[in-house]
C-alpha atoms as a PDB file:
ATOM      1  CA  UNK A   1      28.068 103.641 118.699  1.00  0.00           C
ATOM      2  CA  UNK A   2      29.568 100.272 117.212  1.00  0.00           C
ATOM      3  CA  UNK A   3      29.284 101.290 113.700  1.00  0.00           C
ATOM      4  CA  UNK A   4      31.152 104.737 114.809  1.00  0.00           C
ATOM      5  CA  UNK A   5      34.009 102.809 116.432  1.00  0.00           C
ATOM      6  CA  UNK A   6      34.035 100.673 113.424  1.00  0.00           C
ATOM      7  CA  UNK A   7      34.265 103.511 111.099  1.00  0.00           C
ATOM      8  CA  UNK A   8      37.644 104.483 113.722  1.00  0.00           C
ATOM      9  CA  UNK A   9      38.855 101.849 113.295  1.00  0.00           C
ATOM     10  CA  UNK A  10      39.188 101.609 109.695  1.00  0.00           C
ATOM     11  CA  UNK A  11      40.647 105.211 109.716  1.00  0.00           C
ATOM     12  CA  UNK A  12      43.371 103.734 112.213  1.00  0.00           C
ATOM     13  CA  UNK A  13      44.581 101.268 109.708  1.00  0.00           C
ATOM     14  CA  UNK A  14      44.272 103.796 106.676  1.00  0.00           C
ATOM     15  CA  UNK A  15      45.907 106.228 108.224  1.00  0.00           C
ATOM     16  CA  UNK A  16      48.985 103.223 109.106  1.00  0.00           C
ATOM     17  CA  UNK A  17      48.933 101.731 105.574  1.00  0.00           C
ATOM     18  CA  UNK A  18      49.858 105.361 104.121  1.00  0.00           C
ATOM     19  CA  UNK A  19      52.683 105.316 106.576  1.00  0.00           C
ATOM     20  CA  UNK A  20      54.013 101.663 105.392  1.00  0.00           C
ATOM     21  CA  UNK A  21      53.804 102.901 101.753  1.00  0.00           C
ATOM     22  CA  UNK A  22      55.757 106.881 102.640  1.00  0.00           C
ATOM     23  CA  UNK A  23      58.250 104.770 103.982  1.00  0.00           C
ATOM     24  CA  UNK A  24      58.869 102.360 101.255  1.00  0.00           C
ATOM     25  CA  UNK A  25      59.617 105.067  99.098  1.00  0.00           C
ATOM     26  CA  UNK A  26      62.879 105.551  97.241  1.00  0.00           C
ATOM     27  CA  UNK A  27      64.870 109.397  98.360  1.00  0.00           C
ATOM     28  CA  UNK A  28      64.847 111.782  95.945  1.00  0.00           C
ATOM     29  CA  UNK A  29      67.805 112.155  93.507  1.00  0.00           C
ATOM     30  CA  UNK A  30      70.782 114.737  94.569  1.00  0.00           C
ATOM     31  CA  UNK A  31      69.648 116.720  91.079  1.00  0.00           C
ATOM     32  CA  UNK A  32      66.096 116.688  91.328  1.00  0.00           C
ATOM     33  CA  UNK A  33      64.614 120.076  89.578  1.00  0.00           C
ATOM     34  CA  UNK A  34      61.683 121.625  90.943  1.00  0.00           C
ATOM     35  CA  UNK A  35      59.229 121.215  87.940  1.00  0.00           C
ATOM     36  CA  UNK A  36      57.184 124.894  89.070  1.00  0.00           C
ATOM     37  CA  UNK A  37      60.722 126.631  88.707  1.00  0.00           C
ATOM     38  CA  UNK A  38      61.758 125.692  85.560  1.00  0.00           C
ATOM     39  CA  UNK A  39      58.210 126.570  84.552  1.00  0.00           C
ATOM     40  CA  UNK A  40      58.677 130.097  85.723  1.00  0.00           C
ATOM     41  CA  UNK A  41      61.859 130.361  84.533  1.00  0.00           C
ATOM     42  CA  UNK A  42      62.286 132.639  81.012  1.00  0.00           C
ATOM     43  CA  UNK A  43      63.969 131.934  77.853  1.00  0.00           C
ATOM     44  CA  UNK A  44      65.630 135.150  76.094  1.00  0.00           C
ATOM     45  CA  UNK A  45      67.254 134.710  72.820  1.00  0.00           C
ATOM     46  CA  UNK A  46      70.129 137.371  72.049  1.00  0.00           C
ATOM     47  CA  UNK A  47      71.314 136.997  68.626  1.00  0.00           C
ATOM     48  CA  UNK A  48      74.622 139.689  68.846  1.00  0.00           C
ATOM     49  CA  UNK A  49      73.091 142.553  67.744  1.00  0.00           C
ATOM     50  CA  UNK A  50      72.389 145.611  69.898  1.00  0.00           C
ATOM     51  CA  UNK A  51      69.090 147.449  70.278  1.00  0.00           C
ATOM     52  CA  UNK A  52      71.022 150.624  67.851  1.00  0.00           C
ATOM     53  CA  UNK A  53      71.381 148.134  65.014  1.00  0.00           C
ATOM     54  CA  UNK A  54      68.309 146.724  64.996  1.00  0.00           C
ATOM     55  CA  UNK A  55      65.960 148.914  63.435  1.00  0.00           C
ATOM     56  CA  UNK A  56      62.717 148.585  61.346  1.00  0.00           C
ATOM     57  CA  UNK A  57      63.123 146.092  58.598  1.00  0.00           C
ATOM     58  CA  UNK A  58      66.598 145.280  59.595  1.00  0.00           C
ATOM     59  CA  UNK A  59      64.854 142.569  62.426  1.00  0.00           C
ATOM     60  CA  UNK A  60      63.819 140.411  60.063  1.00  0.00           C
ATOM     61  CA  UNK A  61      66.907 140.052  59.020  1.00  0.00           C
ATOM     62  CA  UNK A  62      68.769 139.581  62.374  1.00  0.00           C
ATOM     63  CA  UNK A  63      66.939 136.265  62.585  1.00  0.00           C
ATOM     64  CA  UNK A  64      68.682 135.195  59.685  1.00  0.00           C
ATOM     65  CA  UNK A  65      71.860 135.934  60.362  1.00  0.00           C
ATOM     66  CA  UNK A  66      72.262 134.122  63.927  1.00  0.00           C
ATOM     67  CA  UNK A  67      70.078 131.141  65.280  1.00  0.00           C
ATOM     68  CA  UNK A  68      72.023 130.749  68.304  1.00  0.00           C
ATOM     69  CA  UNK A  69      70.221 131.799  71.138  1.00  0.00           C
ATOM     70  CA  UNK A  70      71.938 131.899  74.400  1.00  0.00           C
ATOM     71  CA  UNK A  71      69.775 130.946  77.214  1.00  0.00           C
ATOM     72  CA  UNK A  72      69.328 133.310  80.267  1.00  0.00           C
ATOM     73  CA  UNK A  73      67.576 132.965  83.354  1.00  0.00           C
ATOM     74  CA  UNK A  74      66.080 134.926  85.884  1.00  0.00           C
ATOM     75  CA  UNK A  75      67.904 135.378  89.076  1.00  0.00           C
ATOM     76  CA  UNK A  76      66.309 133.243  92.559  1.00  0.00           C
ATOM     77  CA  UNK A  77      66.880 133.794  95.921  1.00  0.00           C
ATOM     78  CA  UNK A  78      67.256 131.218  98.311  1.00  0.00           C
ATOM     79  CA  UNK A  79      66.304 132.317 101.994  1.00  0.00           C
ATOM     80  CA  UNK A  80      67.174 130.166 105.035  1.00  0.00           C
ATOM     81  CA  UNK A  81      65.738 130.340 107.846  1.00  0.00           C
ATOM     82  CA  UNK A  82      66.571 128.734 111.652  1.00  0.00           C
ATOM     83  CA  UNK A  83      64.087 124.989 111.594  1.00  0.00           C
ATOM     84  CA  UNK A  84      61.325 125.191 114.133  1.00  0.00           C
ATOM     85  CA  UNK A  85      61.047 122.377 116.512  1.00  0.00           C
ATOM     86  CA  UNK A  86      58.834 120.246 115.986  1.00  0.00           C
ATOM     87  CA  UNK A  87      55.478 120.324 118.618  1.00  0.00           C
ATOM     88  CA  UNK A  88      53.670 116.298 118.697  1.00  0.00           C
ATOM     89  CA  UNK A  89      50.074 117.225 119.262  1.00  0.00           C
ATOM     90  CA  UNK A  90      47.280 114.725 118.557  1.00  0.00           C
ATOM     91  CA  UNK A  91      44.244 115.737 116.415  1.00  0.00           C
ATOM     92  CA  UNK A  92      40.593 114.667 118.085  1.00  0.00           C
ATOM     93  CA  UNK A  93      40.855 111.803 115.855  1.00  0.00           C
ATOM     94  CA  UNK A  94      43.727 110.240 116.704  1.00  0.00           C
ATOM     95  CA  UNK A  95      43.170 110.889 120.311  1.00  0.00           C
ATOM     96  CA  UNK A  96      39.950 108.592 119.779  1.00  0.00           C
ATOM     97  CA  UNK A  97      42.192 105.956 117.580  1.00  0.00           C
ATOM     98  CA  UNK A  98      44.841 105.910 120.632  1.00  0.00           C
ATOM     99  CA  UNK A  99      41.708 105.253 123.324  1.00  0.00           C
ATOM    100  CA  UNK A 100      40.138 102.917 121.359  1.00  0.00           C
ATOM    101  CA  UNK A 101      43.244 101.008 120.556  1.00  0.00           C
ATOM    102  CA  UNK A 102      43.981 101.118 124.170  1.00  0.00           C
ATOM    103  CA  UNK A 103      40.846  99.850 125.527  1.00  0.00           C
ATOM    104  CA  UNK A 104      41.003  97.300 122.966  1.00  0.00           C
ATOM    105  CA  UNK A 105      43.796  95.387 123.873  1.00  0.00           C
ATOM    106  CA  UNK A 106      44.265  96.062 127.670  1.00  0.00           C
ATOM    107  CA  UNK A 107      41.494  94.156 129.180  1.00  0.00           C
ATOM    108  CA  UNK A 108      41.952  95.202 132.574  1.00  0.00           C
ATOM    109  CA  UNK A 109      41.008  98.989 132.424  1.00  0.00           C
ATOM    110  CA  UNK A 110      37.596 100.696 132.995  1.00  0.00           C
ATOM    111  CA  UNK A 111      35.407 102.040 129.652  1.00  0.00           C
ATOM    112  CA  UNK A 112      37.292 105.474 129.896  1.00  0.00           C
ATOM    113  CA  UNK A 113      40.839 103.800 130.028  1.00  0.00           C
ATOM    114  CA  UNK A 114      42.070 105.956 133.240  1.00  0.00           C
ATOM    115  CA  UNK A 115      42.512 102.481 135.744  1.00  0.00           C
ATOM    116  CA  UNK A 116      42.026  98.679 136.108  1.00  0.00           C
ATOM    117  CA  UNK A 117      39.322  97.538 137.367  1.00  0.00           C
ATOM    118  CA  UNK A 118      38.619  97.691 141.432  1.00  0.00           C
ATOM    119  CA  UNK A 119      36.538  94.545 141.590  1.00  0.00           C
ATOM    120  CA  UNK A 120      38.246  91.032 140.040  1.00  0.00           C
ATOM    121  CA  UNK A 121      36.443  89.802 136.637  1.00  0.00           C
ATOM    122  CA  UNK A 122      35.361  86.814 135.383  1.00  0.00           C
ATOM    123  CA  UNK A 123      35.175  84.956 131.839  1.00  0.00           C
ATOM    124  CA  UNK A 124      31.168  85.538 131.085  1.00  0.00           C
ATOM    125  CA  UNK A 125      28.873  84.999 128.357  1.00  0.00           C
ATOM    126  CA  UNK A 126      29.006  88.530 127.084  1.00  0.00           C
ATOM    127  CA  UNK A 127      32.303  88.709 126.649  1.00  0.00           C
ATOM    128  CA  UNK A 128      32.271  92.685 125.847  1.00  0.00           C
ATOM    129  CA  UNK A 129      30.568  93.318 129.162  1.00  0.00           C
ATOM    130  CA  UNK A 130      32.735  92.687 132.658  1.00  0.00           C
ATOM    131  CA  UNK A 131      31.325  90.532 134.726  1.00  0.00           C
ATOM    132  CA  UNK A 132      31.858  89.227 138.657  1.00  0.00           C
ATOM    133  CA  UNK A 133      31.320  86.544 140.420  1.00  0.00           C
ATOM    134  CA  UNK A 134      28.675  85.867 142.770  1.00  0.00           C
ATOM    135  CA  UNK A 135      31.599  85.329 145.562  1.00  0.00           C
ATOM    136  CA  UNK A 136      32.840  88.834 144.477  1.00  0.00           C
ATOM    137  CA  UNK A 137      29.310  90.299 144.570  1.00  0.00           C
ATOM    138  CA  UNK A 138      28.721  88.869 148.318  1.00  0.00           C
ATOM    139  CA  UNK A 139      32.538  90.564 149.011  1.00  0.00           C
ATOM    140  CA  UNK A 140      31.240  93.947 148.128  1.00  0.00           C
ATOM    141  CA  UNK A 141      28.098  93.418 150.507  1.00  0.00           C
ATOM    142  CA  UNK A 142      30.059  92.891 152.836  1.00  0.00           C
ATOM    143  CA  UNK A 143      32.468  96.067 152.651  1.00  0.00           C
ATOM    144  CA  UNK A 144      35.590  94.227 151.504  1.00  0.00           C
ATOM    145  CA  UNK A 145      36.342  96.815 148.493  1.00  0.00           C
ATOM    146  CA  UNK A 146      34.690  99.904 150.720  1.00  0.00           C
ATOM    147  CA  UNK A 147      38.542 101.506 150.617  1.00  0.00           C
ATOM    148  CA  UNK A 148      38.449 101.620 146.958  1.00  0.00           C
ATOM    149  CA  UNK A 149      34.997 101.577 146.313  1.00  0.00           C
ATOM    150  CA  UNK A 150      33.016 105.513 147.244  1.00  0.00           C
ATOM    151  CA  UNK A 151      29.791 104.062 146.400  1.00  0.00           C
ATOM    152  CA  UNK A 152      27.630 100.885 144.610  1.00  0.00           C
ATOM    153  CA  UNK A 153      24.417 100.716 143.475  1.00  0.00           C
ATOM    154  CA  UNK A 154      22.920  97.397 142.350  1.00  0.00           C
ATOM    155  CA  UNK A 155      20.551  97.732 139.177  1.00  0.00           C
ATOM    156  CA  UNK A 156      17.956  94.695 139.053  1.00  0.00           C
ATOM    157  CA  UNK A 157      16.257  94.175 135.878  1.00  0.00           C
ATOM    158  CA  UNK A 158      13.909  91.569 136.417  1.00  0.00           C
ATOM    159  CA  UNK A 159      10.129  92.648 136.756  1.00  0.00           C
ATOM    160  CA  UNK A 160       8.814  93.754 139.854  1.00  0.00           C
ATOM    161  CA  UNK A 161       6.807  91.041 140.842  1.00  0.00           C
ATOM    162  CA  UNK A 162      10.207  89.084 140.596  1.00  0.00           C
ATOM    163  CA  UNK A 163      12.220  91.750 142.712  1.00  0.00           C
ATOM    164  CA  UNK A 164       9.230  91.896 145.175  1.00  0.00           C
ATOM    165  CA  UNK A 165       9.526  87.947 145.478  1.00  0.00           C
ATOM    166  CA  UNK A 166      13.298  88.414 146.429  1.00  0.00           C
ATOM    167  CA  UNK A 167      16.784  90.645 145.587  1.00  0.00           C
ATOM    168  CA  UNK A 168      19.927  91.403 146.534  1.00  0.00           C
ATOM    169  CA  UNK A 169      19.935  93.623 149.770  1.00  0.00           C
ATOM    170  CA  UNK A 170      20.131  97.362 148.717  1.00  0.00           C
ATOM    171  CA  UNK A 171      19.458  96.299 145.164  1.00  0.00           C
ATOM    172  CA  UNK A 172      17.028  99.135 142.872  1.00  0.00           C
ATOM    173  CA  UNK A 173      14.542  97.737 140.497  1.00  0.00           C
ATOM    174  CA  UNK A 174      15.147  99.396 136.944  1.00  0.00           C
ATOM    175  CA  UNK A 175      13.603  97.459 133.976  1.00  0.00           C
ATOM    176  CA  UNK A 176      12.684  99.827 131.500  1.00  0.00           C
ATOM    177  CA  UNK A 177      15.093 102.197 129.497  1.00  0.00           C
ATOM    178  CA  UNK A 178      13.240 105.184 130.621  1.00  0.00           C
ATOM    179  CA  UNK A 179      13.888 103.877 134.131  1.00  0.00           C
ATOM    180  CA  UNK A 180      17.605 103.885 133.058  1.00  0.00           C
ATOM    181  CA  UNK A 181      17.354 107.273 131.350  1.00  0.00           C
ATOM    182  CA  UNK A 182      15.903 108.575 134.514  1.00  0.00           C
ATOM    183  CA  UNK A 183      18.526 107.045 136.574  1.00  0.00           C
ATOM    184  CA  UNK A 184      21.249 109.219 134.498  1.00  0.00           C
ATOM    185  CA  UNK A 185      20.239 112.118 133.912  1.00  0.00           C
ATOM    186  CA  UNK A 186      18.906 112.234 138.002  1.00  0.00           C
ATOM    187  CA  UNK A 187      22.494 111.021 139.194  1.00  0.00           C
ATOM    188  CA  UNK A 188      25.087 113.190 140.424  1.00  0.00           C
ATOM    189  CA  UNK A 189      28.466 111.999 139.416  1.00  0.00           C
ATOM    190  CA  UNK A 190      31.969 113.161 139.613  1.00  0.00           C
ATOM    191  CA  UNK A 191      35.210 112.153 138.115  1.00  0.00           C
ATOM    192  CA  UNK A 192      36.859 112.218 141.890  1.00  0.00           C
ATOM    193  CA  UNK A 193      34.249 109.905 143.155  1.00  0.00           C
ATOM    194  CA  UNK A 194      34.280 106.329 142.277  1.00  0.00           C
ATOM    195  CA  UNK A 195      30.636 105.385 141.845  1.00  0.00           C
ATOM    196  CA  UNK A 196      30.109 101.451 140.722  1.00  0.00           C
ATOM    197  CA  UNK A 197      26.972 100.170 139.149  1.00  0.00           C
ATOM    198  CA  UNK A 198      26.430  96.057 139.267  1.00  0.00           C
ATOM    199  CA  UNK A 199      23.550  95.095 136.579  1.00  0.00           C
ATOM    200  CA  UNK A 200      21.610  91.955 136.719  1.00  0.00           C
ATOM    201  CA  UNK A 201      18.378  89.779 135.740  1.00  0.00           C
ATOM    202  CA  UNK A 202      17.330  86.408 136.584  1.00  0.00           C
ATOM    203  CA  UNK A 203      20.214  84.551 134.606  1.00  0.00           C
ATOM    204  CA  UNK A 204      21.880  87.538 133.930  1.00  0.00           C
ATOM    205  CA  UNK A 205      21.253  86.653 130.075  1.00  0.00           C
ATOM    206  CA  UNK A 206      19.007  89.234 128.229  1.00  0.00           C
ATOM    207  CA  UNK A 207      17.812  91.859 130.234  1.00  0.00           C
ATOM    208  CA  UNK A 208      20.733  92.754 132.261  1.00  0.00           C
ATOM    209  CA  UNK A 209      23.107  93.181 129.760  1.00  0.00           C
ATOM    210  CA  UNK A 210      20.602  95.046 127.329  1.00  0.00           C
ATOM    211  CA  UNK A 211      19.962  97.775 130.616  1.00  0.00           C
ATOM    212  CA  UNK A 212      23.821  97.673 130.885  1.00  0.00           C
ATOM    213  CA  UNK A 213      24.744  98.679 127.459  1.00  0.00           C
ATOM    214  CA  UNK A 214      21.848 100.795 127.188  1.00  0.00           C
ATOM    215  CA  UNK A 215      23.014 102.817 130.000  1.00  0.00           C
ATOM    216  CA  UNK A 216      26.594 102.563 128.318  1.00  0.00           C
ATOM    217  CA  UNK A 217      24.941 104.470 125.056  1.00  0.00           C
ATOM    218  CA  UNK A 218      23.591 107.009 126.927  1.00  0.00           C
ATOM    219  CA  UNK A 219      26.744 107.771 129.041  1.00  0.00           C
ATOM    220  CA  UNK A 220      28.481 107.676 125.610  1.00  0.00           C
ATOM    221  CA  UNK A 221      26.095 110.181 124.203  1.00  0.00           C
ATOM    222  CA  UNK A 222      26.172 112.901 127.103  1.00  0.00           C
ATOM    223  CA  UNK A 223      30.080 112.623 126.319  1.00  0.00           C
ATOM    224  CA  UNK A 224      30.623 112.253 123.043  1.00  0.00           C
ATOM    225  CA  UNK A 225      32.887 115.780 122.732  1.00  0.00           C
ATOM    226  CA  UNK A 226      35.070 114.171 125.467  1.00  0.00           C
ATOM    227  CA  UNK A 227      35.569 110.399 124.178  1.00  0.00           C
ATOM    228  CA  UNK A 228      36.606 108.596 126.280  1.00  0.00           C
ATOM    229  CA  UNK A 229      34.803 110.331 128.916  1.00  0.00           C
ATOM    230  CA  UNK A 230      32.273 108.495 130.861  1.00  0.00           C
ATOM    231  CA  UNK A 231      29.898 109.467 134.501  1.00  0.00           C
ATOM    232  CA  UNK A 232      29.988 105.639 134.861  1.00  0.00           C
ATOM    233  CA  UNK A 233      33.117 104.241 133.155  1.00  0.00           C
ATOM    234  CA  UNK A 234      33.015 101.357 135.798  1.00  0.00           C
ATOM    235  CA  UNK A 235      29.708  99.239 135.232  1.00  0.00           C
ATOM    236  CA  UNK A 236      29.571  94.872 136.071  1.00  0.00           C
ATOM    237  CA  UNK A 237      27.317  92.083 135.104  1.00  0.00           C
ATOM    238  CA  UNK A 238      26.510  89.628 137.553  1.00  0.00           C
ATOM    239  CA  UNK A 239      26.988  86.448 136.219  1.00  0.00           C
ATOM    240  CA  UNK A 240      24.265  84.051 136.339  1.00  0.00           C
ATOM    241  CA  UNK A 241      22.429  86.466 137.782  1.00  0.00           C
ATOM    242  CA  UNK A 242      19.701  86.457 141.194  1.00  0.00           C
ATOM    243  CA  UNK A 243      19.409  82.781 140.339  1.00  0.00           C
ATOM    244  CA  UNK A 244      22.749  82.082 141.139  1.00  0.00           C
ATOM    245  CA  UNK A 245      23.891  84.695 143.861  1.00  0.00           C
ATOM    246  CA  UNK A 246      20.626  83.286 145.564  1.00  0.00           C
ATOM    247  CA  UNK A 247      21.728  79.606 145.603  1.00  0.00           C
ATOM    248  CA  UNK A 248      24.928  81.021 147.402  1.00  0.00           C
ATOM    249  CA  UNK A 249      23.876  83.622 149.249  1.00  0.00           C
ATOM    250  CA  UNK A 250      20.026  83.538 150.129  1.00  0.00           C
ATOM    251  CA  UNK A 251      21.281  84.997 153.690  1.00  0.00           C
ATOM    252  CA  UNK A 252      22.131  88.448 151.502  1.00  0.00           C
ATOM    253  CA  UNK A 253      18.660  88.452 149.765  1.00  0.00           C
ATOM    254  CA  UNK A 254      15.627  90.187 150.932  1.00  0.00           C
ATOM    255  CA  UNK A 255      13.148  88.605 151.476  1.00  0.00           C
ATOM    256  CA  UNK A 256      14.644  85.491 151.449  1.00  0.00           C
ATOM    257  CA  UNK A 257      12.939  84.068 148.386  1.00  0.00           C
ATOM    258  CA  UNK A 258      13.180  83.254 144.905  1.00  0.00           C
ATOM    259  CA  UNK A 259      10.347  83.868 141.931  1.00  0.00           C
ATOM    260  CA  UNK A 260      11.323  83.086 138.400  1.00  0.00           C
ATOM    261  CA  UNK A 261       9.929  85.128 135.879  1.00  0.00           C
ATOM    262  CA  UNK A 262       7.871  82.374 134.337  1.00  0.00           C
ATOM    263  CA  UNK A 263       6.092  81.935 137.838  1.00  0.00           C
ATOM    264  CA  UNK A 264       2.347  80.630 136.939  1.00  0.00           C
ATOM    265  CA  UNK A 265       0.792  82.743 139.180  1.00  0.00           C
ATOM    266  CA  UNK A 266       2.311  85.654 136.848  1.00  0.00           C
ATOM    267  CA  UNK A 267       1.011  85.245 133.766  1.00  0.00           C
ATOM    268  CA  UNK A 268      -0.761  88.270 133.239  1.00  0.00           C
ATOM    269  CA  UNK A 269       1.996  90.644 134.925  1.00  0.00           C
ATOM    270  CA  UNK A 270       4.622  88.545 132.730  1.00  0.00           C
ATOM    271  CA  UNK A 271       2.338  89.902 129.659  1.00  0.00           C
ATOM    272  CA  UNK A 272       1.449  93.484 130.782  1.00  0.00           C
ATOM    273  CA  UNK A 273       5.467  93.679 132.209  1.00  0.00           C
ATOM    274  CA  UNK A 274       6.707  92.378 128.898  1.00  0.00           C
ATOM    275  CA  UNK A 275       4.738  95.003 126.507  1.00  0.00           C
ATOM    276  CA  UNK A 276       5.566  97.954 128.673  1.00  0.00           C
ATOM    277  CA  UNK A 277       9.468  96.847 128.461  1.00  0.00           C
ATOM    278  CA  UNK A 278       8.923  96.297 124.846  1.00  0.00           C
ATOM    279  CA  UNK A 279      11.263  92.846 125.698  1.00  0.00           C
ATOM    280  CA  UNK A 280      11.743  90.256 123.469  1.00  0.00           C
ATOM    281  CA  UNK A 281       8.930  87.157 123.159  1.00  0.00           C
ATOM    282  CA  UNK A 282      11.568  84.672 124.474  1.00  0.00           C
ATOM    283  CA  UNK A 283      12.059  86.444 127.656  1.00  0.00           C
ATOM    284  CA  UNK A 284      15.519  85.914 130.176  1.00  0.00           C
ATOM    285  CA  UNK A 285      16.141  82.060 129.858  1.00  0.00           C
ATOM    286  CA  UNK A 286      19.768  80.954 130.353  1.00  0.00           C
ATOM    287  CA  UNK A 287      21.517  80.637 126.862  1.00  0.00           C
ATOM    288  CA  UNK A 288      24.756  78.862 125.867  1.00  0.00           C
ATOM    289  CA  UNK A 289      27.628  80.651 125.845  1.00  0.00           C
ATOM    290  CA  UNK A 290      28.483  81.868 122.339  1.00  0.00           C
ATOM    291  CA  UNK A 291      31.845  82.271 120.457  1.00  0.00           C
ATOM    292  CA  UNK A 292      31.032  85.416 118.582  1.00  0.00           C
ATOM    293  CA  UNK A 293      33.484  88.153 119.804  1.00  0.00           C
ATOM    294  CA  UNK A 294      35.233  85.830 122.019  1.00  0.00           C
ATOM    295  CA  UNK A 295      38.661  87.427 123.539  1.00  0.00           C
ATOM    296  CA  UNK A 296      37.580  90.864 122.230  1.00  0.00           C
ATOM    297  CA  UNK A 297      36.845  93.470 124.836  1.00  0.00           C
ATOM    298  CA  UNK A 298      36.035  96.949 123.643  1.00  0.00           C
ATOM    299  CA  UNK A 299      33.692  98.152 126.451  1.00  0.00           C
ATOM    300  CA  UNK A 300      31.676 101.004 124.454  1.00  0.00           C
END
C-alpha cells in the first residue's frame, strides 16, 4: 500500500509541474497559420490561356510564354457553434490525489477523511498510527464518549498467557494475523455506525502496531475500488501499552495482575507463542522514540 501511495504521489506533482510549465507559456501570435491547412491547401498555376487555345503541342509552349502563376486556393468554411459549459468532474485518480493530499496534511481526520477524530490523540512513537492516552482509554471505560462512540472493541496483542495473567476489562486477545483476518471478514460493519477499535501490546511497541496496520491493509484491500473507503477508518494505539494503563488503572484490569512477556515461568509458551506468530526474535521491549517520519501522518 505505501509504495502505491508513493507512486500517487509522484503523479500529484507531475501532473502540477505540467500545469506550472502550460502556464508559463507565451499566447499565440494574432496571425498564427494552422500548419495542417496550408498543407491541404492547393496551388493552381493559370498562365492566360484558355482550355480552346491550348491544344496538343501548343502546351509546351504555353509554359514558355508566361511563368507567372497566380495562386488560388480552395474555399473553407468556418462553422460556429454556441460554447458548451464547462462540467468539473474528477477522474478516479485525482479523486485519490485529493484524499491523499487531504489526509496528509489535516491531522485530525479519521483514515477515510469523512470526520476528526472522536477520542483526543496524543504525540506517540509511531507517529503514522493515532494513539491515546491511558487517561483517555480509562474515559472510554467508563462511558464518557458513549454519545459519540456506537461501539469499542479493545484488540490485545500480547500472548495469551500474558492476557490470561491480566487485561483491560472487555479487552479480546488477537495475536496472530489470521486472528485479525478472522476478525474482518467475521465483523459486521456499517458506514452509519461508528465502530472504534483500540490496539495494544505490552509497551505498545511491536506487536500492537504491526496487528494495527495489518488490519489497516486488509481494510484497504476489501476497498480498494472505493479509496478512501474503510469498515474501520477509526482505529487507536494505546500508548505504552497494558504496562502503563495498568500502573494507572489496575482497578479497570481483570484480573488484577500484570505478566510481562519475558515471565520465567514462560519460556516455553514465549517460544511455541513466538513461532506460531512468526514475531520477530527481539520480541515487544520498549524502544526509543524515533525521528523517522516525524510530523507526517498519512494513516493508510
Amino acid at each position: 500500500m505505501e509504495f502505491f501511495i508513493i507512486h500517487l504521489l509522484i503523479l500529484y506533482i507531475y501532473i502540477h509541474k505540467q500545469k506550472e510549465i502550460i502556464s508559463t507559456m507565451p499566447p499565440l501570435p494574432s496571425d498564427f497559420t494552422d500548419v495542417t491547412l496550408a498543407r491541404n491547401t492547393r496551388t493552381r498555376l493559370d498562365f492566360g490561356i484558355t482550355a480552346n487555345d491550348v491544344k496538343g503541342p501548343v502546351k509546351r509552349q504555353a509554359e514558355s510564354l508566361d511563368l507567372t502563376p497566380t495562386l488560388k486556393r480552395r474555399r473553407f468554411h468556418c462553422f460556429t457553434s454556441t460554447p458548451k459549459p464547462e462540467v468539473t468532474t474528477l477522474s478516479p485518480i485525482s479523486s485519490i490525489i485529493q484524499a491523499v493530499d487531504k489526509l496528509s496534511t489535516e491531522s485530525d481526520l479519521i483514515a477515510d477523511g469523512s470526520r476528526v477524530n472522536i477520542l483526543p490523540t496524543i504525540p506517540g512513537k509511531h507517529s503514522d498510527l493515532s494513539a491515546i492516552s491511558p487517561e483517555t482509554m480509562s474515559d472510554v471505560l467508563d462511558g464518557v464518549y458513549d454519545s459519540s462512540v456506537d461501539k469499542v472493541t479493545i484488540i490485545d496483542c500480547r500472548y495469551p498467557y500474558e492476557f490470561g495473567g491480566g487485561h483491560i476489562k472487555g479487552a479480546v486477545n488477537l495475536f496472530t494475523k489470521e486472528s485479525i483476518k478472522q476478525f474482518i471478514q467475521e465483523t459486521v460493519t456499517s458506514p452509519t455506525n461508528n465502530h472504534v477499535l483500540i490496539f495494544h501490546c505490552e509497551f505498545s511497541s511491536e506487536r500492537g502496531p504491526k496487528m494495527y496496520r495489518h488490519l489497516r491493509a486488509l481494510d484497504r484491500d476489501l476497498n480498494k475500488d472505493n479509496y478512501p473507503r474503510l469498515n474501520f477508518p477509526e482505529i487507536y494505539l494505546l500508548e505504552g501499552g497494558y504496562k502503563a494503563f495498568f500502573n494507572t488503572n489496575k482497578e479497570q484490569c481483570f484480573p488484577q495482575t500484570y505478566k510481562p512477556m519475558l515471565h520465567k515461568e514462560h519460556r516455553d509458551d514465549l517460544r511455541h507463542f513466538r513461532v506460531k506468530s512468526k514475531s520477530w526474535s527481539a520480541g515487544d521491549r520498549p524502544r526509543k522514540t524515533s525521528d523517522i517520519g516525524k510530523g507526517l501522518r498519512l494513516r493508510f
